[in-house]
Protein backbone atom coordinates (compact mmCIF):
# COMPACT_ATOMS: atom_id res chain seq x y z
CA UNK A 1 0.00 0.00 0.00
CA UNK A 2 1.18 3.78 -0.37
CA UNK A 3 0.08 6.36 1.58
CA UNK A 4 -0.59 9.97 0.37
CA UNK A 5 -0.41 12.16 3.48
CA UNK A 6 -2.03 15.67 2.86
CA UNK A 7 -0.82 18.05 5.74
CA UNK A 8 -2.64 21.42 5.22
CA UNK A 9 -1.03 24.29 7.45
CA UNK A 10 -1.45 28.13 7.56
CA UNK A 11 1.74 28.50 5.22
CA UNK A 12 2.40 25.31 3.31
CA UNK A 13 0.37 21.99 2.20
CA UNK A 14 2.75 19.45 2.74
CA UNK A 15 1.97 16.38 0.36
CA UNK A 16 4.31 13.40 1.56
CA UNK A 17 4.07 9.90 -0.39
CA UNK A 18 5.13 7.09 1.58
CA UNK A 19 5.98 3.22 -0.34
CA UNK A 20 6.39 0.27 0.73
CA UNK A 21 10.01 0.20 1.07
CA UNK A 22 10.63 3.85 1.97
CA UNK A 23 11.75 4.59 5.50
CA UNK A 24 10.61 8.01 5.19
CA UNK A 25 8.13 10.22 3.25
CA UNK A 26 9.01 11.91 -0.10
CA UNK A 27 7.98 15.18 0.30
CA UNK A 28 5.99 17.81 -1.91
CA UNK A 29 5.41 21.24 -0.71
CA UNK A 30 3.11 24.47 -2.55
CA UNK A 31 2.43 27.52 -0.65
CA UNK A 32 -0.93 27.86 0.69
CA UNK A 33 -1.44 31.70 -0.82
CA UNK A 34 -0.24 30.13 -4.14
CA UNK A 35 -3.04 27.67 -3.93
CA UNK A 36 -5.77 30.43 -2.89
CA UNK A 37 -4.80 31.99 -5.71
CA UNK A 38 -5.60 29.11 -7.91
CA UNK A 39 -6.49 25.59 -7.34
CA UNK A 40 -4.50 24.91 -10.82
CA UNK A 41 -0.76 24.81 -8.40
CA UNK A 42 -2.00 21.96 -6.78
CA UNK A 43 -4.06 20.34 -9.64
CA UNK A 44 -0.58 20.55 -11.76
CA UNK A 45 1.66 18.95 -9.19
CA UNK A 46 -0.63 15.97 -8.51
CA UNK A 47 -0.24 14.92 -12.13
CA UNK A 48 2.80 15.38 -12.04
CA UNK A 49 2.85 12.87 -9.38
CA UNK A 50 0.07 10.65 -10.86
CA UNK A 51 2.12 9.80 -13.48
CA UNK A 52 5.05 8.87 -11.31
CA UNK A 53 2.61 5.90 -9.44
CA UNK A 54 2.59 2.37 -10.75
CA UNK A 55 -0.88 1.73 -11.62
CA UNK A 56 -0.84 -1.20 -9.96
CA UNK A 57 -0.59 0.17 -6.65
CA UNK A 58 -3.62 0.62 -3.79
CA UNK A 59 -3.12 4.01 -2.36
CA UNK A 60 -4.25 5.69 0.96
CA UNK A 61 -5.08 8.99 1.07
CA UNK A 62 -4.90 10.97 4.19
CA UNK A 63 -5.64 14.49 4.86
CA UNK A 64 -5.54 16.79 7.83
CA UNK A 65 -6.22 20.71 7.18
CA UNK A 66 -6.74 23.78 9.22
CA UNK A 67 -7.19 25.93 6.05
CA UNK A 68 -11.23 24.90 6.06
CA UNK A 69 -11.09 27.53 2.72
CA UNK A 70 -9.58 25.26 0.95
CA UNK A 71 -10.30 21.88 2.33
CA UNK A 72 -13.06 21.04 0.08
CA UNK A 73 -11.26 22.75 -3.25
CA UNK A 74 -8.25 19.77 -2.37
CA UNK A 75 -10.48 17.19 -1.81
CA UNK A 76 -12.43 17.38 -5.00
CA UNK A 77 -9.28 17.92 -6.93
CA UNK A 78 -7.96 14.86 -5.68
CA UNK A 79 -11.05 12.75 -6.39
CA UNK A 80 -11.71 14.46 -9.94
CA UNK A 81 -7.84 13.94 -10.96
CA UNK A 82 -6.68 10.55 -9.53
CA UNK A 83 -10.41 9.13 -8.61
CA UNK A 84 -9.20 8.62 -5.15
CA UNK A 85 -11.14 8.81 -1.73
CA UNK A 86 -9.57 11.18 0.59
CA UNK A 87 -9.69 10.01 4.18
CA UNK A 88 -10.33 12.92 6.81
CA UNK A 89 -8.84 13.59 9.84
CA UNK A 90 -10.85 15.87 11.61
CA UNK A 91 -13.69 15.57 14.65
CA UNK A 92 -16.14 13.16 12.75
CA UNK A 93 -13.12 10.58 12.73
CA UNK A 94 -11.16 11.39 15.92
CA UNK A 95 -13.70 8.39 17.56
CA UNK A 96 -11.90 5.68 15.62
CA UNK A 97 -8.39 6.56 17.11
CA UNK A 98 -6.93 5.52 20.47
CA UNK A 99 -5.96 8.57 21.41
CA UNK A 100 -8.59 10.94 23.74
CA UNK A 101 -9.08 14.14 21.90
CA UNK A 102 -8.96 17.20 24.17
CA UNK A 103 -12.18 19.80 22.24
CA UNK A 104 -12.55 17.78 19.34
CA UNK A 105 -14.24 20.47 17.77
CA UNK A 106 -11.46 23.21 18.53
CA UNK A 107 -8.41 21.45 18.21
CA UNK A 108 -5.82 21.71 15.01
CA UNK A 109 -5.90 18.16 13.49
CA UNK A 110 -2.26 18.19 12.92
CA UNK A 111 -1.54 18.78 16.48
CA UNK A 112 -4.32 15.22 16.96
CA UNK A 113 -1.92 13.85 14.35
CA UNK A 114 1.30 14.34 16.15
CA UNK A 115 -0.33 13.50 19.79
CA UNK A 116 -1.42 9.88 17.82
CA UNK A 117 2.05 9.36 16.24
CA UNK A 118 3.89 10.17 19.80
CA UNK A 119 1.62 8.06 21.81
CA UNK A 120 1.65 4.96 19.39
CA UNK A 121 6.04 5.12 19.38
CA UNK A 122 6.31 6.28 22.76
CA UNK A 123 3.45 5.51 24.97
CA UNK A 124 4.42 7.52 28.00
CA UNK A 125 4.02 11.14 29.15
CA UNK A 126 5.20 13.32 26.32
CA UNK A 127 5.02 16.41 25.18
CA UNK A 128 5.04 17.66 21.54
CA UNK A 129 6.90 20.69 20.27
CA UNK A 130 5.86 21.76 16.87
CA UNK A 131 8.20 24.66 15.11
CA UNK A 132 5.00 25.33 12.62
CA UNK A 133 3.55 28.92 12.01
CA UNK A 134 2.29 28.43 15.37
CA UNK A 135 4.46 26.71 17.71
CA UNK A 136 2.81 24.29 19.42
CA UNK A 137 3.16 22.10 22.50
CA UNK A 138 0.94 19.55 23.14
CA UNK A 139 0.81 17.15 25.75
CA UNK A 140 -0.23 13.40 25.64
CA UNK A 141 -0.67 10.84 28.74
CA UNK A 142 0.39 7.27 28.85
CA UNK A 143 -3.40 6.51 28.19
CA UNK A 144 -3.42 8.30 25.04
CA UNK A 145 -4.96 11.34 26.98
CA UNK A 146 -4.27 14.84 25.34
CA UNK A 147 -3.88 16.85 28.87
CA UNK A 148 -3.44 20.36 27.37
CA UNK A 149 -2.05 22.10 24.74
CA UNK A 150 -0.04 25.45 24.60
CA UNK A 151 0.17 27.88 21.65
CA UNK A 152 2.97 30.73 20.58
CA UNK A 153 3.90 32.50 17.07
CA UNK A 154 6.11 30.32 15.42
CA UNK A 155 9.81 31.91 14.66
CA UNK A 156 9.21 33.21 11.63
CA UNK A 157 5.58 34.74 12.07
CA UNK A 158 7.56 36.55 15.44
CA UNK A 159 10.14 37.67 13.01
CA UNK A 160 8.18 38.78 10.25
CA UNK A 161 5.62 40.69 12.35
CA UNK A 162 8.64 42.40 14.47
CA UNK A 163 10.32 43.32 11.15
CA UNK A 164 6.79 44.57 9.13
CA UNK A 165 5.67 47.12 11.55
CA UNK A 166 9.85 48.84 12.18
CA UNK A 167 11.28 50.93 9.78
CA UNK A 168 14.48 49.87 10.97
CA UNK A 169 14.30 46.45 10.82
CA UNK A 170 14.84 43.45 8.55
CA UNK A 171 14.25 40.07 7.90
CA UNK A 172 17.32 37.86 9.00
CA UNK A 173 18.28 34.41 8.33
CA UNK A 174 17.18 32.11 11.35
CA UNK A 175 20.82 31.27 12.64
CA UNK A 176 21.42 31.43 16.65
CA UNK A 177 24.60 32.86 16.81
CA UNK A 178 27.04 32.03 19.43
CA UNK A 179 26.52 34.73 21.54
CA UNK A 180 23.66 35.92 23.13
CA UNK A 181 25.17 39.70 22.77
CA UNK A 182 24.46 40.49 19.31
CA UNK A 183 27.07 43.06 17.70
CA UNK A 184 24.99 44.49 14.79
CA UNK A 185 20.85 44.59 13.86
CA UNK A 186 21.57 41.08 12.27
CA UNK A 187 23.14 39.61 15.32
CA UNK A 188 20.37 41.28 17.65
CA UNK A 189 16.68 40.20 15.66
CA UNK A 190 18.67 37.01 15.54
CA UNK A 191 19.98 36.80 19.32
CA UNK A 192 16.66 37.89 20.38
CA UNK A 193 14.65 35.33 18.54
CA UNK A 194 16.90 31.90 18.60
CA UNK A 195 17.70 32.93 22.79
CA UNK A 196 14.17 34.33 24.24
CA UNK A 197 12.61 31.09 21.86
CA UNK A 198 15.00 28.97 23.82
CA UNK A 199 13.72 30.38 27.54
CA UNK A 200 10.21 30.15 25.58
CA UNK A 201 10.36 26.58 25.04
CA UNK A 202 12.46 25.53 28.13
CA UNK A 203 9.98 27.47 30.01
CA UNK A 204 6.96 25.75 29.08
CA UNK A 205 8.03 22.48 29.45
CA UNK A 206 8.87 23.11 32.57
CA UNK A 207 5.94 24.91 34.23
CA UNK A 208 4.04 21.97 32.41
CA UNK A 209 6.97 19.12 34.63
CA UNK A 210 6.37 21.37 37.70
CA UNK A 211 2.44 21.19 37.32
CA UNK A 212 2.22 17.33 36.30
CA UNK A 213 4.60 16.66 38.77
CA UNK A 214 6.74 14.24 36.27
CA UNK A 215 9.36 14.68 33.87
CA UNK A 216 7.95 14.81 30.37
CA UNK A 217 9.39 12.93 27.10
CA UNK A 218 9.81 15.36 24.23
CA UNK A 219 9.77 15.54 20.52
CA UNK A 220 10.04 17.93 18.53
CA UNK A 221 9.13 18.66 15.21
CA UNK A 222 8.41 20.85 12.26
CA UNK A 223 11.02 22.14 9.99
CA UNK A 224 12.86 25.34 12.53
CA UNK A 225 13.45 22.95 15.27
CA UNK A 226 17.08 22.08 15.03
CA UNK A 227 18.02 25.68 14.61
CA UNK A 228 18.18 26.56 18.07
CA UNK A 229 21.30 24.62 19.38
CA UNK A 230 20.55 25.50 23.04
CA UNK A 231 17.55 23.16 23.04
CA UNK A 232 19.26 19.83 22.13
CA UNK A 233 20.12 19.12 25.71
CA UNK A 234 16.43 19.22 26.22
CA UNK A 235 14.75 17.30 23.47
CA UNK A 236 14.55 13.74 24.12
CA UNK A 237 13.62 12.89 20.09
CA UNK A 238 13.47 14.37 16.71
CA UNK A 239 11.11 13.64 14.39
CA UNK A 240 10.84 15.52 11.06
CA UNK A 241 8.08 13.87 9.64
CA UNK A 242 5.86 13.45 12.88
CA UNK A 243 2.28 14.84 11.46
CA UNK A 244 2.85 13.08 8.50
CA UNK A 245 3.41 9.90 10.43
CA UNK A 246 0.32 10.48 12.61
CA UNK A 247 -1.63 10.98 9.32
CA UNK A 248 -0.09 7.71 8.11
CA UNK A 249 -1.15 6.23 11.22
CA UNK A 250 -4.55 7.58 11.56
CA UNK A 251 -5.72 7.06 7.82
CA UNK A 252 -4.92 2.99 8.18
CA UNK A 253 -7.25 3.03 11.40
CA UNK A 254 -9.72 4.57 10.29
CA UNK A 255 -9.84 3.19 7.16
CA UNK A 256 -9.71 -0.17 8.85
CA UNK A 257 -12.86 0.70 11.32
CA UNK A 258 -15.14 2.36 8.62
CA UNK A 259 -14.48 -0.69 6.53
């Protein structure tokens, strides 16, 4: 079987194809304004990838979006083009996973996706740290509880909203430097951002240890989170492709319980 993994965020859609033999995902990505625009971006690259399938092949498609403007636009796309069924991740499916949904009907379904991949690899109290254009934490039991979830600006929505309303700053690479003194405007936007999101993150996690009285297993994901070298003595795992391996997860069981 291969699995077509649709993750649908504020600033990408993130299309990852996953074989039979592939350890990990290969990954397409189109800008969400691009697709807004015109549903033609998206329509273009998946026959581009049609044509790259063996026919031959059963195929799973997964979706999770929190761009409902566009939801529906993908899903018929997909179903006119390729003839596939798309399977949904959202709060009519959440009761087929073995996960307890905290709000079902409030909740980001990739931050569902991420609390179902952590719980089904780890299955102990973790907490999930998603560099997105929201950073997210969200925190799963060894039940499969979610137990809360926090929410910040990701780096670069901070950066960019900083930068568009100065007049005398700019939009800087995401590098930490190695000093927490920067030395020009660079240095400083950079300093400021890579540091203060290093107290942000360490911070949370532990008011979260403090309150829960345990110490909590963490992954992190999403594609900023190995710039900030401070924070590798405190993540426990890295997972790149985490949503998408939620997704992967939660299409076969639901797929499986519908059936």
């Amino acid at each position: 079987m291969i699995d077509w993994l649709l993750d649908i965020g504020n600033t990408d859609l993130v299309l990852g194809r996953w074989g039979k033999y592939n350890t990990e995902p290969q990954i397409h990505r189109l800008k969400i304004g691009l697709i807004k625009e015109n549903i033609f971006h998206f329509e273009n690259l998946l026959k581009k990838i049609v044509t790259e399938n063996d026919p031959e092949d059963e195929i799973l498609v997964t979706m999770s979006s929190v761009v409902p403007d566009i939801t529906d636009q993908i899903t018929d796309a997909i179903h006119r083009i390729t003839g596939l069924k798309v399977t949904p991740l959202n709060q009519h499916t959440y009761k087929y996973l073995p996960i307890t949904i905290l709000q079902p009907s409030e909740i980001g379904t990739d931050l569902v996706a991420n609390a179902l991949a952590v719980h089904l690899k780890y299955k102990t109290n973790s907490i999930v740290v998603d560099f997105g254009t929201a950073m997210s934490f969200t925190t799963v039991n060894p039940d499969g509880e979610i137990i809360g979830v926090c929410i910040a600006p990701g780096l670069q929505t901070a950066i960019k909203s900083l930068t568009s309303n100065t007049a005398q700053l700019f939009e800087v690479p995401i590098i930490q430097p190695a000093s927490a003194l920067g030395k020009n405007t660079e240095q400083a936007i950079q300093a400021g951002f890579t540091y203060g999101y290093d107290g942000l993150v360490k911070g949370l996690i532990l008011a979260q240890e403090k309150e829960l009285g345990l110490k909590l297993n963490v992954v992190c994901t999403g594609g900023l989170s190995k710039i900030i070298f401070t924070l590798l003595d405190r993540i426990d795992h890295y997972s790149p492709h985490l949503t998408l391996e939620g997704l992967r997860e939660a299409g076969r069981i639901i797929r499986t319980k519908m059936e």
